[in-house]
PDB file of N, CA and C in Angstrom:
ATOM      1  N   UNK A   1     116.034 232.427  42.793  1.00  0.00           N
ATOM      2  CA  UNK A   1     115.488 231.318  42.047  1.00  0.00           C
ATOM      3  C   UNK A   1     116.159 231.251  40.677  1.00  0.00           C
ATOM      4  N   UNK A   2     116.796 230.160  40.144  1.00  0.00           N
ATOM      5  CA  UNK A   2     117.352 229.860  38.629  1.00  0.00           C
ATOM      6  C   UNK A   2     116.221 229.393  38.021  1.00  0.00           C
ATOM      7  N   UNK A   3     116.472 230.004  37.282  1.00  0.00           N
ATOM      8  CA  UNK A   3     115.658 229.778  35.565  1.00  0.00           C
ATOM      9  C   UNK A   3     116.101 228.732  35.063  1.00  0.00           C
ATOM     10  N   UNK A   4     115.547 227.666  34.499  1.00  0.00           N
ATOM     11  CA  UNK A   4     115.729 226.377  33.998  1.00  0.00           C
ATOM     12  C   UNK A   4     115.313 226.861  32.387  1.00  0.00           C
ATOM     13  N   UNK A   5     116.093 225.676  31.795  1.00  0.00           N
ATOM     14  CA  UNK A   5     116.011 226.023  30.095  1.00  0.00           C
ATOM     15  C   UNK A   5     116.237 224.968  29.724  1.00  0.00           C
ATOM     16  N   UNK A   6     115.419 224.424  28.822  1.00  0.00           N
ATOM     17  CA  UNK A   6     115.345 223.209  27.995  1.00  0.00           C
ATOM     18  C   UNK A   6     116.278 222.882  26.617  1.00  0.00           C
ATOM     19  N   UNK A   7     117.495 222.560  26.283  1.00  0.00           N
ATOM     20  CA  UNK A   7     117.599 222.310  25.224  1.00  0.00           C
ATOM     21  C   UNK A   7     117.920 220.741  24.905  1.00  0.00           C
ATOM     22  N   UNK A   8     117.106 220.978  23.288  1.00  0.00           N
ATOM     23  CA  UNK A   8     117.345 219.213  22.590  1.00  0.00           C
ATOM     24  C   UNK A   8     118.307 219.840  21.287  1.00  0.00           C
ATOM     25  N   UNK A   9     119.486 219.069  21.992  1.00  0.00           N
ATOM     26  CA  UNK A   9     120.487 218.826  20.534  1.00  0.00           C
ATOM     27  C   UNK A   9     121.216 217.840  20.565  1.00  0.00           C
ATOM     28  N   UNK A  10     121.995 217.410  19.463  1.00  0.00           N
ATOM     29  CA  UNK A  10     122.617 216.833  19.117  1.00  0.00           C
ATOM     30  C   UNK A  10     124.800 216.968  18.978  1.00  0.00           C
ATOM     31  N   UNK A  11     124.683 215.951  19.721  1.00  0.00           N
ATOM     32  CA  UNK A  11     126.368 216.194  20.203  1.00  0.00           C
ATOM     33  C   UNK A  11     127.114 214.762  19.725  1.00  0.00           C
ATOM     34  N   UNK A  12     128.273 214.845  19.851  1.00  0.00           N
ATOM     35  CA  UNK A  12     129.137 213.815  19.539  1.00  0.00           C
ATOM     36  C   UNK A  12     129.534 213.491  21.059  1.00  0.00           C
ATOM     37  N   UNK A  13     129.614 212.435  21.589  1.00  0.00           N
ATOM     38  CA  UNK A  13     129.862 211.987  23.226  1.00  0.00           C
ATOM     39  C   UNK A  13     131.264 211.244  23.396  1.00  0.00           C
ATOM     40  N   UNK A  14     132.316 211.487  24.049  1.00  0.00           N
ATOM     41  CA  UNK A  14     133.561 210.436  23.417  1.00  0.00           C
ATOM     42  C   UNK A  14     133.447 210.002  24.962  1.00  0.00           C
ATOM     43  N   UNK A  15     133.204 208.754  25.268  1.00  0.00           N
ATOM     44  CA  UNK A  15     133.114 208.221  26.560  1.00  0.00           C
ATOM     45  C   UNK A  15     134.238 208.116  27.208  1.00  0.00           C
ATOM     46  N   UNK A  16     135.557 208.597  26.581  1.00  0.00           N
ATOM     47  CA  UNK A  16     136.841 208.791  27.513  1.00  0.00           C
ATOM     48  C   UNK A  16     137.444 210.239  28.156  1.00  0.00           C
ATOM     49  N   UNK A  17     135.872 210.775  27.161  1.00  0.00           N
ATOM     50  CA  UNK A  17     136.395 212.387  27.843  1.00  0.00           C
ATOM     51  C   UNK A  17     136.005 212.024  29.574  1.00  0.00           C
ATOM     52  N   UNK A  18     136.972 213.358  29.787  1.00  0.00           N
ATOM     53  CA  UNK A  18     137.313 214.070  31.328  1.00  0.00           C
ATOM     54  C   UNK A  18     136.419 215.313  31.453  1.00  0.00           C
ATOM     55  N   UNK A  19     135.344 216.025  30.659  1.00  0.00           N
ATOM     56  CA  UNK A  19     135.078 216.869  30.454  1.00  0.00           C
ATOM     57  C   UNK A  19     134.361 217.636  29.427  1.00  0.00           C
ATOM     58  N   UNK A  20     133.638 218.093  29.083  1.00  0.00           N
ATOM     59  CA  UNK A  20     132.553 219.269  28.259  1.00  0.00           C
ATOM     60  C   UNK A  20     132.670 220.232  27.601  1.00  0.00           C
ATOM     61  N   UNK A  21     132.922 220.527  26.801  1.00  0.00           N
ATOM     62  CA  UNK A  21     133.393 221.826  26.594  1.00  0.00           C
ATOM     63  C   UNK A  21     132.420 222.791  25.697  1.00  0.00           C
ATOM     64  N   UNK A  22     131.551 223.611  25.605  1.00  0.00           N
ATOM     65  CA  UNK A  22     130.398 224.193  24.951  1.00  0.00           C
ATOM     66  C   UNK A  22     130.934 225.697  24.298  1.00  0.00           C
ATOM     67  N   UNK A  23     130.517 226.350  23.241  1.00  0.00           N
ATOM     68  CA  UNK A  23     131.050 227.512  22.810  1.00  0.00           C
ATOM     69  C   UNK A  23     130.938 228.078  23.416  1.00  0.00           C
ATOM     70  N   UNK A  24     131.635 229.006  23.408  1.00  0.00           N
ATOM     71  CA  UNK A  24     130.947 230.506  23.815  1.00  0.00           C
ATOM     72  C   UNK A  24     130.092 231.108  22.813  1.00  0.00           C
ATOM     73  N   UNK A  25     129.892 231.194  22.021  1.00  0.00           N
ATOM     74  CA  UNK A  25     129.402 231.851  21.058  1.00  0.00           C
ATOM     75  C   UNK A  25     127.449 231.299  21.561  1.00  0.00           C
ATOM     76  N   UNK A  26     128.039 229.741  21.533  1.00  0.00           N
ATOM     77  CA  UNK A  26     126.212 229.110  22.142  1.00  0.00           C
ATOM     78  C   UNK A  26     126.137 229.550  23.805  1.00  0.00           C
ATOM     79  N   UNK A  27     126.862 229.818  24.440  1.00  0.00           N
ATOM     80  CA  UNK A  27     126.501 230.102  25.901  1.00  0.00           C
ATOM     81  C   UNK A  27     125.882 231.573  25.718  1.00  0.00           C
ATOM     82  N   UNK A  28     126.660 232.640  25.245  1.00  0.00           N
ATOM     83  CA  UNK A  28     126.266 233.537  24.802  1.00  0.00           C
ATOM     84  C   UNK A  28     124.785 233.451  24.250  1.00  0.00           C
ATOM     85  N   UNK A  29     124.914 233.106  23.059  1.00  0.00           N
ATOM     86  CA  UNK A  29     123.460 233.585  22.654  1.00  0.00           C
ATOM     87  C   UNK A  29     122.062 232.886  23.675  1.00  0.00           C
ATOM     88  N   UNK A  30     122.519 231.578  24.115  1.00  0.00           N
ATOM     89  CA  UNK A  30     121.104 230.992  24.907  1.00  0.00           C
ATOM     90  C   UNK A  30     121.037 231.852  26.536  1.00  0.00           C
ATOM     91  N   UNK A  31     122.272 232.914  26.604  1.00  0.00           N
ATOM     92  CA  UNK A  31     121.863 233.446  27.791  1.00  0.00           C
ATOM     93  C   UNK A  31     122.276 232.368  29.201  1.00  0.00           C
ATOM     94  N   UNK A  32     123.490 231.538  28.728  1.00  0.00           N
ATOM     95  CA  UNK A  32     123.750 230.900  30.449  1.00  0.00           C
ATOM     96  C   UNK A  32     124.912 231.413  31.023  1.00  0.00           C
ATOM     97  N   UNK A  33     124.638 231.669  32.771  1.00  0.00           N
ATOM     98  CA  UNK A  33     125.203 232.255  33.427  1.00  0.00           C
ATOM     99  C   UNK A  33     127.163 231.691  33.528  1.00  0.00           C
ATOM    100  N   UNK A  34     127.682 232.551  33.117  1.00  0.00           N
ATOM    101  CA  UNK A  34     129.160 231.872  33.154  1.00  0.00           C
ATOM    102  C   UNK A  34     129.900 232.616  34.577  1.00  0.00           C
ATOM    103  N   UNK A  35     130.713 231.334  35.198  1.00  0.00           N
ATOM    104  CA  UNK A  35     131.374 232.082  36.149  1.00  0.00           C
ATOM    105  C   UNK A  35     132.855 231.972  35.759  1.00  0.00           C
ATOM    106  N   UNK A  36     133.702 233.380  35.787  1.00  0.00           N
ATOM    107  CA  UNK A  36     135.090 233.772  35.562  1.00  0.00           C
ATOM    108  C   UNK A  36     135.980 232.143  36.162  1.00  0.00           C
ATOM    109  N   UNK A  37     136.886 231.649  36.069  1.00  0.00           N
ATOM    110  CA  UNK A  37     137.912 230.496  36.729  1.00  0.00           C
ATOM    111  C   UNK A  37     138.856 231.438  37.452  1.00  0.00           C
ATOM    112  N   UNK A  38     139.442 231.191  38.464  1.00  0.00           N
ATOM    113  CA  UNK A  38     140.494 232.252  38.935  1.00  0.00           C
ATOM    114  C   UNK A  38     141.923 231.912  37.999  1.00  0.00           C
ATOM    115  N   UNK A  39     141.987 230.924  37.416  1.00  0.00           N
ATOM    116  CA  UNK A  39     143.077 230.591  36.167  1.00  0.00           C
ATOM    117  C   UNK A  39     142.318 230.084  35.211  1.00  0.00           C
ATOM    118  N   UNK A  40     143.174 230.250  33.930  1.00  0.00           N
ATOM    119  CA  UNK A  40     142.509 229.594  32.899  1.00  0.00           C
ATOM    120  C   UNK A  40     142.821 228.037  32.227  1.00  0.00           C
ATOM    121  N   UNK A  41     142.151 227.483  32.282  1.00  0.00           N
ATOM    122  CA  UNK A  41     142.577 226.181  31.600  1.00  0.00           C
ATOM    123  C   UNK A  41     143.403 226.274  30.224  1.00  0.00           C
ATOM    124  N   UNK A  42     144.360 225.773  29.563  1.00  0.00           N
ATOM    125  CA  UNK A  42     144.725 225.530  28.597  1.00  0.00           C
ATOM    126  C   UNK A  42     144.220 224.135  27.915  1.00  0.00           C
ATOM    127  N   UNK A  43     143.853 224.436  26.372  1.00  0.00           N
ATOM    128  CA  UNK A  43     143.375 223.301  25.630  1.00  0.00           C
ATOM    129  C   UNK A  43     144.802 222.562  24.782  1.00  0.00           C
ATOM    130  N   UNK A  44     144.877 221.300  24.747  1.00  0.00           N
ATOM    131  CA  UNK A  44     145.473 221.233  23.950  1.00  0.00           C
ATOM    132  C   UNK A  44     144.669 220.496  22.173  1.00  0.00           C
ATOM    133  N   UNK A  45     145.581 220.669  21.009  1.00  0.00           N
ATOM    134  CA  UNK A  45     145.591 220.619  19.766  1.00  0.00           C
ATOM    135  C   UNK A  45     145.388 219.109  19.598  1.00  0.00           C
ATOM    136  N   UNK A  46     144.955 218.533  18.487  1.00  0.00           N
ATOM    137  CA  UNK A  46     145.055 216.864  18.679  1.00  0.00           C
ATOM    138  C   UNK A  46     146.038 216.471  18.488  1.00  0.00           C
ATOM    139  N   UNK A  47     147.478 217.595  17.909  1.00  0.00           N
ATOM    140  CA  UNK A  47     148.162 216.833  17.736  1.00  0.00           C
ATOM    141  C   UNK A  47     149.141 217.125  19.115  1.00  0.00           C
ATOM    142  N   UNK A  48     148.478 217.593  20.046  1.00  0.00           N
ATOM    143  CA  UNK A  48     149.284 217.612  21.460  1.00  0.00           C
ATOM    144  C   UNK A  48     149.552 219.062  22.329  1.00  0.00           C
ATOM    145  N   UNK A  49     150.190 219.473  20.858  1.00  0.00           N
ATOM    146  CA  UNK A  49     150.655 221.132  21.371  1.00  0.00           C
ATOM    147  C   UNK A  49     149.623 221.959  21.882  1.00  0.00           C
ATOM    148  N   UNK A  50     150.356 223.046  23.173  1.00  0.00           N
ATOM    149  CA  UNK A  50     148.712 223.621  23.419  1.00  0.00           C
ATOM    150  C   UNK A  50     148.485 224.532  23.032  1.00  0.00           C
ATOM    151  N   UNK A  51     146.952 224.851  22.799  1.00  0.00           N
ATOM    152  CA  UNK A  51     146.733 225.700  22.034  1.00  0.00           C
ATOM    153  C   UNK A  51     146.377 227.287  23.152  1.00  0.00           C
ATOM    154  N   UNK A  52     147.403 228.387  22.555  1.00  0.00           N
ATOM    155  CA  UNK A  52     147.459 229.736  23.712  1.00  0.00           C
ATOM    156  C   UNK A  52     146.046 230.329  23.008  1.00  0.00           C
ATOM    157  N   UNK A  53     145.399 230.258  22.048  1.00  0.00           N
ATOM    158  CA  UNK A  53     144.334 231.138  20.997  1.00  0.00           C
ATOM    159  C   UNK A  53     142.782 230.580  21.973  1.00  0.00           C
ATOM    160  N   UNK A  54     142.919 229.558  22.555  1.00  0.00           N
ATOM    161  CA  UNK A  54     141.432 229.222  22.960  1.00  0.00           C
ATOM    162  C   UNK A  54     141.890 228.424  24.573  1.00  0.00           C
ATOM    163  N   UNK A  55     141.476 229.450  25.108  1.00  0.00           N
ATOM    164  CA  UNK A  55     141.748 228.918  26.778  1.00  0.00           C
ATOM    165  C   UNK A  55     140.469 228.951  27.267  1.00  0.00           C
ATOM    166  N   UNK A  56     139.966 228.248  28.041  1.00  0.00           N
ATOM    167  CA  UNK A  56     138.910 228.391  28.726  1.00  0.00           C
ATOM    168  C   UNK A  56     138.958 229.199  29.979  1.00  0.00           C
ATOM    169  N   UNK A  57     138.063 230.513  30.047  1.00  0.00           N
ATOM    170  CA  UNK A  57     138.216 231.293  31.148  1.00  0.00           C
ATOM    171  C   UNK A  57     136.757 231.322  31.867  1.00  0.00           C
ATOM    172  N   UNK A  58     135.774 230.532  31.483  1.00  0.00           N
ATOM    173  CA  UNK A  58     134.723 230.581  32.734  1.00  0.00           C
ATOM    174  C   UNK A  58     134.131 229.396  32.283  1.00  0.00           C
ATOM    175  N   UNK A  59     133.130 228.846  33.315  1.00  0.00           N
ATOM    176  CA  UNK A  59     132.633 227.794  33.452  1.00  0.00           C
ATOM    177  C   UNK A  59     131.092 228.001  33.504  1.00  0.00           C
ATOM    178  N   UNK A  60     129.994 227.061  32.792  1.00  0.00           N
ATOM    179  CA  UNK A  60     128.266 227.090  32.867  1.00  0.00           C
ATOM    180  C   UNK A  60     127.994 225.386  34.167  1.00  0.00           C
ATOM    181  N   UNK A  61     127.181 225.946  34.976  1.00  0.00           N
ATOM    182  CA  UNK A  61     126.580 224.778  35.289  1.00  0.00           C
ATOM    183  C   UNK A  61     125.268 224.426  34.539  1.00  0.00           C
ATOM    184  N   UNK A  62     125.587 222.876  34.117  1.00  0.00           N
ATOM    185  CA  UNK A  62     124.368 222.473  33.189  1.00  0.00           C
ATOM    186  C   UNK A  62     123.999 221.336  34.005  1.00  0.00           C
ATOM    187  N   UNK A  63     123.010 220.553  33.206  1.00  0.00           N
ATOM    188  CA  UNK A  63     122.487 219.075  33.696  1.00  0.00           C
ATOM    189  C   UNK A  63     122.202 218.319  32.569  1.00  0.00           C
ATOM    190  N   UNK A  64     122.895 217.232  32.152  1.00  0.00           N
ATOM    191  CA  UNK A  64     122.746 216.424  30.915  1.00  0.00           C
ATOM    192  C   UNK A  64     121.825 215.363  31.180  1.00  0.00           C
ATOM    193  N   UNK A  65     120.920 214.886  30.189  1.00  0.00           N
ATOM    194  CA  UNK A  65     120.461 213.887  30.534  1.00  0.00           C
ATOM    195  C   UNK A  65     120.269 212.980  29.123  1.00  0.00           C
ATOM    196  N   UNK A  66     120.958 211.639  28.924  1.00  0.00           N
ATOM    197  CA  UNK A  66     120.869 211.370  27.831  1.00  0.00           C
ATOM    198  C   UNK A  66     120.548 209.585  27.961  1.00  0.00           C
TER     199      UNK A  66
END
C-alpha cells in the first residue's frame, strides 16, 4: 500500500515545458520514493550548453492537480 501526501505550494508552470523537474534536496526531506534511471538525463543551461554538474539520476511519481 503507498502512502499518499498532501502538498500545497507554489510553482512557476511554463506551459511549453516537456517535463518537471523537483529538487532533490525537497524530495529528500518530504521523504518521496525515488527510482535510480538506468541513464542519466542531461540538463541543459539557458544559454544551451549542457550542464555535466546537475544530471538527473532518478525519478518521483507524483500527481498534480491544479
Amino acid at each position: 500500500m503507498r502512502m499518499k501526501k498532501k502538498f500545497i505550494i507554489e510553482i512557476l508552470l511554463n506551459s511549453g515545458t516537456t517535463e518537471l523537474i523537483m529538487s532533490s534536496k525537497f524530495a529528500k526531506q518530504n521523504k518521496f520514493r525515488k527510482k535510480k534511471l538506468d541513464r542519466p538525463i542531461y540538463v541543459r543551461n539557458v544559454n544551451g550548453t549542457l550542464n555535466y554538474k546537475e544530471l538527473i539520476k532518478h525519478t518521483v511519481e507524483v500527481e498534480l492537480f491544479f
